[in-house]
N, C-alpha and C. Protein backbone atom coordinates (compact mmCIF):
# COMPACT_ATOMS: atom_id res chain seq x y z
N UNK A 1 95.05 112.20 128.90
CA UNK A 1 95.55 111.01 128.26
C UNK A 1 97.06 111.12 128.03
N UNK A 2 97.33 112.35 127.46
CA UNK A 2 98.52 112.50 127.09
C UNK A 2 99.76 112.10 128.44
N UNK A 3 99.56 112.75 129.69
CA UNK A 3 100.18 112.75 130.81
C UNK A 3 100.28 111.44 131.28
N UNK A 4 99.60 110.81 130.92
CA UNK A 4 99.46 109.12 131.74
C UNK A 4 100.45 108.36 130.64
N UNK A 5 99.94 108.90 129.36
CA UNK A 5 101.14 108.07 128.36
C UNK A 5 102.61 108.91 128.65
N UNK A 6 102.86 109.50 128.97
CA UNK A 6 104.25 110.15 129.01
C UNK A 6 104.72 109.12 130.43
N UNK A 7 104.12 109.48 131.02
CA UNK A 7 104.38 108.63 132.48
C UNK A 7 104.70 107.33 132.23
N UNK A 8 103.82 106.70 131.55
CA UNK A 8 104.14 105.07 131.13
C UNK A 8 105.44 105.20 130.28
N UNK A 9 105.71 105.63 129.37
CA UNK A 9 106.56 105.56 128.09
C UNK A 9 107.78 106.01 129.12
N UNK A 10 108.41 107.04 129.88
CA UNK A 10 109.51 107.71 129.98
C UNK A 10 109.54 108.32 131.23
N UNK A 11 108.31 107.31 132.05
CA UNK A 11 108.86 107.17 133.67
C UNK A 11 108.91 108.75 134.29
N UNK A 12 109.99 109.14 134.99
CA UNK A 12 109.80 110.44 135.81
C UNK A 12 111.13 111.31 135.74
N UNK A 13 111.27 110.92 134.28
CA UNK A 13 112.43 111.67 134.05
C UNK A 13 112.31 113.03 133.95
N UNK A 14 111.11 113.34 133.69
CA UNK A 14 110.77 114.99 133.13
C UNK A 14 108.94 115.03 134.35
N UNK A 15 109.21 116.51 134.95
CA UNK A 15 107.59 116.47 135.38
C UNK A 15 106.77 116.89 134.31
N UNK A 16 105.73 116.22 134.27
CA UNK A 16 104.55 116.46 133.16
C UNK A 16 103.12 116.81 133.92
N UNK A 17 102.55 117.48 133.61
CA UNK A 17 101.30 117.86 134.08
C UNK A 17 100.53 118.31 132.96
N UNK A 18 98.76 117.47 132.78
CA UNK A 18 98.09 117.82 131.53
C UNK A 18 96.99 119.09 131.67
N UNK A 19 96.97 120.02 131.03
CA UNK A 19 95.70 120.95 131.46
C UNK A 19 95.48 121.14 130.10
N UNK A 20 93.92 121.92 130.62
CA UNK A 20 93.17 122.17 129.29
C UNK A 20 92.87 123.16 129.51
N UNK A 21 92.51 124.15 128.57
CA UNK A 21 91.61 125.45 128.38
C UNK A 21 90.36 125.63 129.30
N UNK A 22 89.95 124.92 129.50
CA UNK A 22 88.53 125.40 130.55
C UNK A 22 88.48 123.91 131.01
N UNK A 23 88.05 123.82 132.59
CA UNK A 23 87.90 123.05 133.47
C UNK A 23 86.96 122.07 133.03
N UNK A 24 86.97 120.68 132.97
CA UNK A 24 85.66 119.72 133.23
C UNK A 24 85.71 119.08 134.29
N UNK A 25 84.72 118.89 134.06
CA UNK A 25 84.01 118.03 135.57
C UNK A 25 84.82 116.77 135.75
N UNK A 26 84.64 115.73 134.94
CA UNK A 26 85.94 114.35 134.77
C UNK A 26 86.52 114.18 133.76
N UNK A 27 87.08 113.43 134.26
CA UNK A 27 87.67 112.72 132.63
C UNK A 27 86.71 111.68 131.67
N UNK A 28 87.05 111.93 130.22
CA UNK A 28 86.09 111.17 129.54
C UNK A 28 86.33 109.87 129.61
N UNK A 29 85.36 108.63 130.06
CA UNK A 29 85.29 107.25 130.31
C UNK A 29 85.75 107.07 129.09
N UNK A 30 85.85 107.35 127.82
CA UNK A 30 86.17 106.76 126.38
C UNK A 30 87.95 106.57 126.38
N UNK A 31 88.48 108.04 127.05
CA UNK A 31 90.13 107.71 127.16
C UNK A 31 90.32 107.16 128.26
N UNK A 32 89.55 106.59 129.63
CA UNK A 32 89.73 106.24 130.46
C UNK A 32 89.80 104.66 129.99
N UNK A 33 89.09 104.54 128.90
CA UNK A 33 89.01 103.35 128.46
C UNK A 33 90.79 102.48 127.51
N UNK A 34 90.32 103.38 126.89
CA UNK A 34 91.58 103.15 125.74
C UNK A 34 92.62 103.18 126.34
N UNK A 35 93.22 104.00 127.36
CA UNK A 35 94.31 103.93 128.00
C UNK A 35 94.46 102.66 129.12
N UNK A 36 93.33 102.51 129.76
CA UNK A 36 93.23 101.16 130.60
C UNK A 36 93.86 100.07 129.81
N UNK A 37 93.63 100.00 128.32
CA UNK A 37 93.64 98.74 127.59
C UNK A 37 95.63 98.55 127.48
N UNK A 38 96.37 100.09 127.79
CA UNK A 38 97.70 99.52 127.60
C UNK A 38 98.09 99.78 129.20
N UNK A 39 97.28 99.44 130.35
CA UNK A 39 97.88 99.57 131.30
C UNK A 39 97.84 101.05 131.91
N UNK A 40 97.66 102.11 131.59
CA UNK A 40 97.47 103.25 132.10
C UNK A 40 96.23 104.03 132.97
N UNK A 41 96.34 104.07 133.99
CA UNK A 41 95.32 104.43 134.58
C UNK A 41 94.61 105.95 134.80
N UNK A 42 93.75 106.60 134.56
CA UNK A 42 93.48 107.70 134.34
C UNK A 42 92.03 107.87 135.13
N UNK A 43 91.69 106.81 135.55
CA UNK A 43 90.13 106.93 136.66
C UNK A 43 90.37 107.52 137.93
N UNK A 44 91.35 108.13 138.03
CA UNK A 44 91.55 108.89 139.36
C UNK A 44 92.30 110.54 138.91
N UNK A 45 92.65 110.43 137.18
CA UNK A 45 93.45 111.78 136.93
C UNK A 45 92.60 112.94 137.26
N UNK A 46 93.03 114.25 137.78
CA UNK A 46 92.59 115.58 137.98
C UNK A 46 92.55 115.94 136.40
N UNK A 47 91.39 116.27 136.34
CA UNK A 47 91.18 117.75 135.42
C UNK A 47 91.19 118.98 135.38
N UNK A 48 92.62 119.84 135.23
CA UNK A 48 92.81 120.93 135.47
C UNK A 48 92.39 122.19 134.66
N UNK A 49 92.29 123.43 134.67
CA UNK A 49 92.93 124.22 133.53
C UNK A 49 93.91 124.51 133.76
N UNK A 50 94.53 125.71 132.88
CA UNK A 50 95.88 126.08 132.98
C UNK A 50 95.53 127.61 134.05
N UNK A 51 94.37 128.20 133.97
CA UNK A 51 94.04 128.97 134.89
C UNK A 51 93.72 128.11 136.34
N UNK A 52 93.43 127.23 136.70
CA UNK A 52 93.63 126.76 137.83
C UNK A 52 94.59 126.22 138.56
N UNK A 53 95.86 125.97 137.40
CA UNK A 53 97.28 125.80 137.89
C UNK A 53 97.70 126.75 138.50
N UNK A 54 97.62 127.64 137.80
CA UNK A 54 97.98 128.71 138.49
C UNK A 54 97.59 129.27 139.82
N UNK A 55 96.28 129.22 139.70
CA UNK A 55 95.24 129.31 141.24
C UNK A 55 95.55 128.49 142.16
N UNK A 56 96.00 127.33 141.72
CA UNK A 56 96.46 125.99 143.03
C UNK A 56 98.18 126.57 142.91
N UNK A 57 98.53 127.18 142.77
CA UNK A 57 100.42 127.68 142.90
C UNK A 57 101.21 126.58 142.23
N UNK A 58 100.74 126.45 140.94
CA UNK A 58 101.71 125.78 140.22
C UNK A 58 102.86 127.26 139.34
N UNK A 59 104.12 126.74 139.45
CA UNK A 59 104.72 127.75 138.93
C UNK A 59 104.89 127.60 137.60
N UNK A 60 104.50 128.48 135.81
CA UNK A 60 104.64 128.07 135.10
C UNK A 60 105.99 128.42 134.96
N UNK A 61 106.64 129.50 135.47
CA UNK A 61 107.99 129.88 135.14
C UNK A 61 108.71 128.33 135.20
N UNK A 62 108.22 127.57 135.67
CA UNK A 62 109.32 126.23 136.00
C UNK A 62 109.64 124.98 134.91
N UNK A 63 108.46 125.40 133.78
CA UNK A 63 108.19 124.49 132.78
C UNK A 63 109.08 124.90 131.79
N UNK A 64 109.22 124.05 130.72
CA UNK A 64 109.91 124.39 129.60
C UNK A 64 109.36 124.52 128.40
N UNK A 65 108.41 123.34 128.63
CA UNK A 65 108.02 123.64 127.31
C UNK A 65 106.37 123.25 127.44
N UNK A 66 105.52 123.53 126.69
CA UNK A 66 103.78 123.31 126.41
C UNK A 66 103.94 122.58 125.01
N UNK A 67 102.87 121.55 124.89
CA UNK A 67 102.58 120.73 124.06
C UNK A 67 100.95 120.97 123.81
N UNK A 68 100.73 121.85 122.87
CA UNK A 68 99.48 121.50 122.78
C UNK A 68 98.62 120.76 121.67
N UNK A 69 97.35 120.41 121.99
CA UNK A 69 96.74 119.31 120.90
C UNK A 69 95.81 120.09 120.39
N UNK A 70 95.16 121.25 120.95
CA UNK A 70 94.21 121.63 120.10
C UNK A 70 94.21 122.99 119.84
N UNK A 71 94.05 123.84 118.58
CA UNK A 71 94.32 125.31 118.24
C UNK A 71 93.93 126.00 119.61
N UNK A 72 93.01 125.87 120.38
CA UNK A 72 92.83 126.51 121.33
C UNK A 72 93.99 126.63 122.34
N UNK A 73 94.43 125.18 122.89
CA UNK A 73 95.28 125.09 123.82
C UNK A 73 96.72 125.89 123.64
N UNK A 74 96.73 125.90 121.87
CA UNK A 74 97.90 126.42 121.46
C UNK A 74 97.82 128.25 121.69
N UNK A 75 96.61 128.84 121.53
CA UNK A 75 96.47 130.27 121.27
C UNK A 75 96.74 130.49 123.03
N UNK A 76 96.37 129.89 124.02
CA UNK A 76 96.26 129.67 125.39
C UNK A 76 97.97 129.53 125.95
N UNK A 77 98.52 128.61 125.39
CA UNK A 77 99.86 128.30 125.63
C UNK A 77 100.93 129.61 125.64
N UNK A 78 100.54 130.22 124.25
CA UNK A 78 101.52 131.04 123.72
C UNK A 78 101.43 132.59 124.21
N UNK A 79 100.22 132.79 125.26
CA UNK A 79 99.89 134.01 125.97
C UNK A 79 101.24 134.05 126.98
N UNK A 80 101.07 132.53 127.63
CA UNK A 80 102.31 132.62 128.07
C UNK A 80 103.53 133.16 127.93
N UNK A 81 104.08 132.71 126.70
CA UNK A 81 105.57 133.13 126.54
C UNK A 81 105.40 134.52 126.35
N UNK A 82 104.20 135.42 126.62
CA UNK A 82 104.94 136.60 127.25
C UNK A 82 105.22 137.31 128.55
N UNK A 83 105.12 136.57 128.93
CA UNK A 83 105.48 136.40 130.88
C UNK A 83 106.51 135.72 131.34
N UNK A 84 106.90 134.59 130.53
CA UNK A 84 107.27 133.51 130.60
C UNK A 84 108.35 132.63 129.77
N UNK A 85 109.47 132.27 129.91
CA UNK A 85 110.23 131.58 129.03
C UNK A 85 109.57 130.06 128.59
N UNK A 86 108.85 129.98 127.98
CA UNK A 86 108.33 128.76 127.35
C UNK A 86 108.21 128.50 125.60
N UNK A 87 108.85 127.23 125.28
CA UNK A 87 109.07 126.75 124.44
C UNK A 87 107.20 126.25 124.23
N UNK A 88 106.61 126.23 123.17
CA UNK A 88 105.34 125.73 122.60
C UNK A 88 105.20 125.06 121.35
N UNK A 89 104.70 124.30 121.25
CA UNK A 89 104.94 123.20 120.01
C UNK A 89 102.87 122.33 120.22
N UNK A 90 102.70 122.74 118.97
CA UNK A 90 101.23 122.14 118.56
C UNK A 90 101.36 120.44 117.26
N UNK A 91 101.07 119.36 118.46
CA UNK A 91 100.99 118.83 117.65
C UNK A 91 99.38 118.32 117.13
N UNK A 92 99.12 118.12 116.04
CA UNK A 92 97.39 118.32 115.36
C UNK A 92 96.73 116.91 115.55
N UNK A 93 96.52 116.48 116.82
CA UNK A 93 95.86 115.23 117.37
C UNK A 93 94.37 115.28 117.00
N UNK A 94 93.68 114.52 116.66
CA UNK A 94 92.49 114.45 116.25
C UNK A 94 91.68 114.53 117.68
N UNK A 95 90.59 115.20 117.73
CA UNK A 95 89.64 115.49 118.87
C UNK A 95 88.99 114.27 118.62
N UNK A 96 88.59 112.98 119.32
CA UNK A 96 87.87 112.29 118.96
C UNK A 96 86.32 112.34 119.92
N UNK A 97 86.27 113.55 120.25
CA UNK A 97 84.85 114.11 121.13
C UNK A 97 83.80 113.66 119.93
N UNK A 98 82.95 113.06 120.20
CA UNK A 98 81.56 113.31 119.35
C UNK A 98 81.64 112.24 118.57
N UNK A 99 83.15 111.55 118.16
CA UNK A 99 83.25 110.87 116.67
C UNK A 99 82.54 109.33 116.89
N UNK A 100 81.63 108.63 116.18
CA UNK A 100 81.35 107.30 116.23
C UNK A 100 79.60 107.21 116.25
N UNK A 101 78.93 106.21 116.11
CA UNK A 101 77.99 106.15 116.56
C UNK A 101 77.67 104.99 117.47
N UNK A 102 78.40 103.99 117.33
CA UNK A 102 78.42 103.11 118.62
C UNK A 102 79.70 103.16 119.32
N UNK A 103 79.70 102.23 120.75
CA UNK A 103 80.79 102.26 121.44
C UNK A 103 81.68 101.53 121.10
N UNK A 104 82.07 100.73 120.10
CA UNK A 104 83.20 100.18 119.66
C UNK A 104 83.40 101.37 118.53
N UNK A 105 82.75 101.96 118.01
CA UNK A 105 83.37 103.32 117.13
C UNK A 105 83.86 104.41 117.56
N UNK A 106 83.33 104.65 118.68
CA UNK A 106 84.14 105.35 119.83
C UNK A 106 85.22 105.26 120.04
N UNK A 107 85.60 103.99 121.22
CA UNK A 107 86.38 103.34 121.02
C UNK A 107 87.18 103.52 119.73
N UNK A 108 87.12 103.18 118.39
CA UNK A 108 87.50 103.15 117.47
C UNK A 108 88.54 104.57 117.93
N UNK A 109 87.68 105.47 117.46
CA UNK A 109 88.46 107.01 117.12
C UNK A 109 89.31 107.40 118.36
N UNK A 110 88.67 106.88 119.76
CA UNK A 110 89.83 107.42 120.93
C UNK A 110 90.81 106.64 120.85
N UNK A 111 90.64 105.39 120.48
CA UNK A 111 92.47 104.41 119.64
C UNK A 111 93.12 105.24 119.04
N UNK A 112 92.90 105.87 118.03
CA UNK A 112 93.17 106.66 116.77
C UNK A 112 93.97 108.05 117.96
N UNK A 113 93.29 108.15 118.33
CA UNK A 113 93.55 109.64 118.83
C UNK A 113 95.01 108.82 120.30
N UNK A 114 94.46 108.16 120.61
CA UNK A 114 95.59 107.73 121.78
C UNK A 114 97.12 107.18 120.82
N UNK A 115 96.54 106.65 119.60
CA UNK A 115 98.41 106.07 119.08
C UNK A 115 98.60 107.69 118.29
N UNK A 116 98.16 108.73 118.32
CA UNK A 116 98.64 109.84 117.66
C UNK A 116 99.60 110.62 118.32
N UNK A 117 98.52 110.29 119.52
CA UNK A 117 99.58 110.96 120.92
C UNK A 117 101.11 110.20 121.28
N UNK A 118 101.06 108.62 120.93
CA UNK A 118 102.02 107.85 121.41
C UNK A 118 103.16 108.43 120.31
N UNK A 119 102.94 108.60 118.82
CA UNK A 119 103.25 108.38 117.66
C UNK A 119 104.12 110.20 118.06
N UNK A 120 103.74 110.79 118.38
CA UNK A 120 104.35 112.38 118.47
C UNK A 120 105.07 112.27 119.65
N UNK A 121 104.50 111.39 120.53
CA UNK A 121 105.86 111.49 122.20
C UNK A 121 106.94 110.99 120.90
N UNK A 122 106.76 109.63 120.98
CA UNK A 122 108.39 108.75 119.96
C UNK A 122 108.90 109.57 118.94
N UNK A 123 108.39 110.58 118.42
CA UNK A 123 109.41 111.04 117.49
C UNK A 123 109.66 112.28 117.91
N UNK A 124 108.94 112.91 118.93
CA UNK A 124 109.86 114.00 119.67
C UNK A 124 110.80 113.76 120.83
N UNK A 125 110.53 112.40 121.36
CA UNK A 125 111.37 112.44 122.91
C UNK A 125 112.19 110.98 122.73
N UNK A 126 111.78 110.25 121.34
CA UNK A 126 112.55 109.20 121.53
C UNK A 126 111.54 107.95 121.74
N UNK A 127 112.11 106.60 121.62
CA UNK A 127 112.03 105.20 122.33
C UNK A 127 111.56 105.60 123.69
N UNK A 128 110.47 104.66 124.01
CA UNK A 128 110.36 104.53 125.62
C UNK A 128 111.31 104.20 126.49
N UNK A 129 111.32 104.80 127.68
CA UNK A 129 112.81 104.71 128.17
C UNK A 129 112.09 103.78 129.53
N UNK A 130 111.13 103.55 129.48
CA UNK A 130 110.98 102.65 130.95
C UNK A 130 110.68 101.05 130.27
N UNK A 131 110.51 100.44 131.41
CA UNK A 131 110.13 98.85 130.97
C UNK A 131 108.79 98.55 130.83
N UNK A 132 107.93 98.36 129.46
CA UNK A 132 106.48 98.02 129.00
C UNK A 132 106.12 96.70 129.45
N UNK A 133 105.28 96.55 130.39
CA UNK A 133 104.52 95.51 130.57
C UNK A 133 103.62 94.72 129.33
């Protein structure tokens, strides 16, 4: 989710690539949802880990910095910087896995969780720098 909103908000000024701690199968239809609703498309995004970046020859030496959302991603991130010159920064996004009991409550909490993400790009990177449809 996060990668598709960076993309929308601030275009291709910076490369962004999203991974997680252990591989899934797809992406969850709930952020596939919520993000559809501002235009962002994510029904075709790869689900990586950060161990399979590596396996497909992504170079982390090339990154600057890791953003992670969940204590895990963060304990994962920071193995790195000892190999590695990387900057790491955890911001505390709500997991909205599990939360709701119907699909507009769903819905509900992956809203919640998608303007948290928008709400931490804008006050770390600024105003959107591309043009919002």
């Amino acid at each position: 989710m996060a990668e598709g909103l960076m993309k929308k908000f601030y275009g291709h000024r910076a490369y962004v690539q999203s991974a997680g701690v252990k591989h899934e199968l797809e992406i969850d239809g709930f952020a596939v949802a919520v993000c559809d609703e501002m235009g962002v498309e994510l029904a075709r995004h790869q689900v990586r880990s950060f161990d399979e970046m590596q396996e497909w020859g992504d170079d982390l030496s090339g990154f600057d910095l890791i953003i992670a959302l969940s204590p895990a991603s963060q304990r994962k991130a920071l193995e790195f910087t000892r190999h590695y010159h990387l900057d790491v920064e955890y911001w505390p996004i709500m997991d909205p896995t599990g939360l709701g009991e119907t699909r507009e409550a769903k819905l509900a909490a992956y809203r919640q969780t998608r303007d948290q993400i928008i709400s931490q790009m804008q006050a770390r990177f600024g105003p959107p720098t591309e043009e919002q449809a």
